[in-house]
Protein backbone atom coordinates (compact mmCIF):
# COMPACT_ATOMS: atom_id res chain seq x y z
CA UNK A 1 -93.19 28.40 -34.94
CA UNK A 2 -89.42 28.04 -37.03
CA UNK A 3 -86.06 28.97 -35.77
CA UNK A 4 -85.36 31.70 -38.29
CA UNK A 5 -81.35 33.08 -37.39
CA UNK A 6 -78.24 33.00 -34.86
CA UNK A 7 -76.38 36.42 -34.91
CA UNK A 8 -72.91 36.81 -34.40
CA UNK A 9 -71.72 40.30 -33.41
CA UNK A 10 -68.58 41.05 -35.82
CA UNK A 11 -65.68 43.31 -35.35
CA UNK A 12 -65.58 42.80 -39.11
CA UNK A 13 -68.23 41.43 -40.81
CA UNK A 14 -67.14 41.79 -43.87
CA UNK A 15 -64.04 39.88 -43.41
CA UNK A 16 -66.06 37.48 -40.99
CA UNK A 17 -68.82 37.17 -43.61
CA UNK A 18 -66.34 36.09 -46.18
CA UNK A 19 -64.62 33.06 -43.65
CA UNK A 20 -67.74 31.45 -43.41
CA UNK A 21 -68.74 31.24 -47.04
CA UNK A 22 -64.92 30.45 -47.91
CA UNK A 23 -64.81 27.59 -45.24
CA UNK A 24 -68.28 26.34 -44.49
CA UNK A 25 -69.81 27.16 -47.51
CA UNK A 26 -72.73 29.75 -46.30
CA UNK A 27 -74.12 31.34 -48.90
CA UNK A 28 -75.01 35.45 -48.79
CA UNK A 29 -78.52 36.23 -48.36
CA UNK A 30 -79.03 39.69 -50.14
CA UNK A 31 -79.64 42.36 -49.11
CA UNK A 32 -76.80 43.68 -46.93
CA UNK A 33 -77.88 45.42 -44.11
CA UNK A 34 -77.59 49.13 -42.99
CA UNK A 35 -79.63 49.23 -39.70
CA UNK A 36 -80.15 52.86 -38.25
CA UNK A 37 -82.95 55.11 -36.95
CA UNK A 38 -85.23 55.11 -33.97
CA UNK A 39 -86.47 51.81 -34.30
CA UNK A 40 -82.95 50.28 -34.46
CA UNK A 41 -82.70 52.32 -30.78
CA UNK A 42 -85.68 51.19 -29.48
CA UNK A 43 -85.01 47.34 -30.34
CA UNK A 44 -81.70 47.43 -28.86
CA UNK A 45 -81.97 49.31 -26.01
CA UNK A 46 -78.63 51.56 -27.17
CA UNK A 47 -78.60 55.30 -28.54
CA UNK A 48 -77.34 55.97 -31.80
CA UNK A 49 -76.95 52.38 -33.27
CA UNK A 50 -75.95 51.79 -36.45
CA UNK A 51 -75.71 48.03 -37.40
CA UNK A 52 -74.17 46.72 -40.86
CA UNK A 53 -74.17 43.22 -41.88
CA UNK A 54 -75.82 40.24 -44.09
CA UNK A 55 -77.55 36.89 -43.71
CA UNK A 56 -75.72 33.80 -44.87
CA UNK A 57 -77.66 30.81 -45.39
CA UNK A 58 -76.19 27.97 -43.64
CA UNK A 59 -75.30 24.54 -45.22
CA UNK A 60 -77.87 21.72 -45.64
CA UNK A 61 -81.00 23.77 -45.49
CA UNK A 62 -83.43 24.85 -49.01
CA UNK A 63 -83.67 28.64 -49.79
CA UNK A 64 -86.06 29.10 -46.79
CA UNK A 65 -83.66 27.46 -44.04
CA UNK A 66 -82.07 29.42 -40.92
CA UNK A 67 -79.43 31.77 -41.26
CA UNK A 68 -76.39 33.14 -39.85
CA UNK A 69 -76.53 36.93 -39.19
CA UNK A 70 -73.06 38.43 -38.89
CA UNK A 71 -73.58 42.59 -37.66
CA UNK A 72 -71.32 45.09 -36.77
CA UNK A 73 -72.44 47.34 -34.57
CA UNK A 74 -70.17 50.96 -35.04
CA UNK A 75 -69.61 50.87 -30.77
CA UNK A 76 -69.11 47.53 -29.51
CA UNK A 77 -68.18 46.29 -26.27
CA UNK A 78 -64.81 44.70 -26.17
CA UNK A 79 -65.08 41.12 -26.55
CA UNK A 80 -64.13 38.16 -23.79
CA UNK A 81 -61.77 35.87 -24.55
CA UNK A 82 -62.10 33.00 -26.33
CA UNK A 83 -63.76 29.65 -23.56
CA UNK A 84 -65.73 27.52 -23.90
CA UNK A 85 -67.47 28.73 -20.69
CA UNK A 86 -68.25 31.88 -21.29
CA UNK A 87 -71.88 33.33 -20.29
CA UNK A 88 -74.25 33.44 -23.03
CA UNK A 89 -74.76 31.64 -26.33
CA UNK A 90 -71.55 28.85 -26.08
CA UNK A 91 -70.82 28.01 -29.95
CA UNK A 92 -72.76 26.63 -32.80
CA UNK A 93 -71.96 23.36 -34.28
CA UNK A 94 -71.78 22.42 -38.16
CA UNK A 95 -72.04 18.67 -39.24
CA UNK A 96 -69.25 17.82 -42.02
CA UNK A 97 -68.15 14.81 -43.71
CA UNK A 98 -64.33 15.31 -42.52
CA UNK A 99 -63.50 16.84 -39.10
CA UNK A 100 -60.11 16.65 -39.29
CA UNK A 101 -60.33 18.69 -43.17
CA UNK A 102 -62.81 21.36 -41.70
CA UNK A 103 -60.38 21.66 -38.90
CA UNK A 104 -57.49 22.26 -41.27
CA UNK A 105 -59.83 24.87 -43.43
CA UNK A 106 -60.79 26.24 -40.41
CA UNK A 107 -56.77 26.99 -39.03
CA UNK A 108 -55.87 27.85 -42.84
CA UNK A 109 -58.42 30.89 -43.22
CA UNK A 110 -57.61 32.68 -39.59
CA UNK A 111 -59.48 30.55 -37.11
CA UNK A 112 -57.66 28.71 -33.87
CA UNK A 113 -57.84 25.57 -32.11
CA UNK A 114 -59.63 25.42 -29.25
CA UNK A 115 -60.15 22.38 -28.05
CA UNK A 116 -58.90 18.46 -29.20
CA UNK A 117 -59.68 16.33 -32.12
CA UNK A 118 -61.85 13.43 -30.01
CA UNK A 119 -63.74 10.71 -31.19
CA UNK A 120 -66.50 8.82 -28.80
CA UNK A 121 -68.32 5.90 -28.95
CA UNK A 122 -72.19 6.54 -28.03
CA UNK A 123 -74.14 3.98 -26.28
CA UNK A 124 -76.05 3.01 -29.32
CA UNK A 125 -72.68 2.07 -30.72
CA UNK A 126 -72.32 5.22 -33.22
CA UNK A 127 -69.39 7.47 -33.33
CA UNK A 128 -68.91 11.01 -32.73
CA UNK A 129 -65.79 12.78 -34.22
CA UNK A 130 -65.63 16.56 -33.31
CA UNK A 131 -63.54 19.03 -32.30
CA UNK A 132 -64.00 22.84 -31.11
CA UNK A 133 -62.44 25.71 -32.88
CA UNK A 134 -62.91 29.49 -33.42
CA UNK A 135 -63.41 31.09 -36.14
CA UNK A 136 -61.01 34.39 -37.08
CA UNK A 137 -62.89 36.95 -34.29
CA UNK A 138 -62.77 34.31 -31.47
CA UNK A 139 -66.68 32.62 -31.86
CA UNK A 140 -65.94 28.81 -30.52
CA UNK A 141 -67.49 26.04 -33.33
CA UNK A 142 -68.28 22.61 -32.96
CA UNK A 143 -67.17 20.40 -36.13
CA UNK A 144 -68.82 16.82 -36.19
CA UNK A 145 -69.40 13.95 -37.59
CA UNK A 146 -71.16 10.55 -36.83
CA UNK A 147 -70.52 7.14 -38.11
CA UNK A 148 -71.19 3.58 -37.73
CA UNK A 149 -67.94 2.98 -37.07
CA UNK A 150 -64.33 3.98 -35.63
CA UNK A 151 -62.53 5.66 -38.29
């Protein structure tokens, strides 16, 4: 068994797509997608889909690592605002070497605080700096880093 992908449901994935390579460095996974038919129906339980989209390989993994699958379905429900607490998946974190610099990509390319920059001491004596934010359509991500020490 191997985790394979995370999806995000885009209002535009093209523009969402683009975010993610320009600030986390995904890279595209060709070929884009153009998801219609009967079978598209029958896995999704909805009439009529049509689904466009592409894979992005995430940071830190070979050619064969997980993805990120940004779609855009033609309908879409309209989407919840942005907490934390939402039902469902809650966000999905990304290790960096610099919070506070993926923070300041992050605001600079359409995403939004969420949350506080925080740094915590673990009981093993490591440190945890992270922060929440959302990317330009509202999806909440974790930034972190660890360290052996404060600062």
């Amino acid at each position: 068994m191997k985790y394979v992908h995370t999806n995000i449901v885009a209002d535009d994935w093209k523009r969402l797509a683009q975010f993610y390579q320009d600030v986390l460095g995904c890279v595209p996974v060709p070929p884009e997608r153009d998801l219609k038919g009967e079978w598209v129906d029958k896995l999704t339980g909805l009439t009529g889909a049509h689904i466009t989209g592409i894979h992005l390989r995430l940071p830190g993994w070979g050619d064969d690592g997980p993805t990120l699958e940004i779609f855009q379905y033609d309908n879409s429900n309209e989407r919840l605002p942005i907490a934390t607490n939402n039902p469902g998946f809650g966000h999905i974190a990304f290790q960096v070497d610099d919070v506070e610099e993926a923070v300041a990509a992050f605001l600079a390319n359409g995403g939004s605080p969420v949350g506080e920059l925080l740094v915590h001491q673990y009981p093993d004596g490591r440190y945890l700096t992270v922060r929440y934010v959302a990317d330009p359509e509202g999806n909440v991500v974790e930034l972190q880093s660890w360290s052996e020490k404060q600062g």
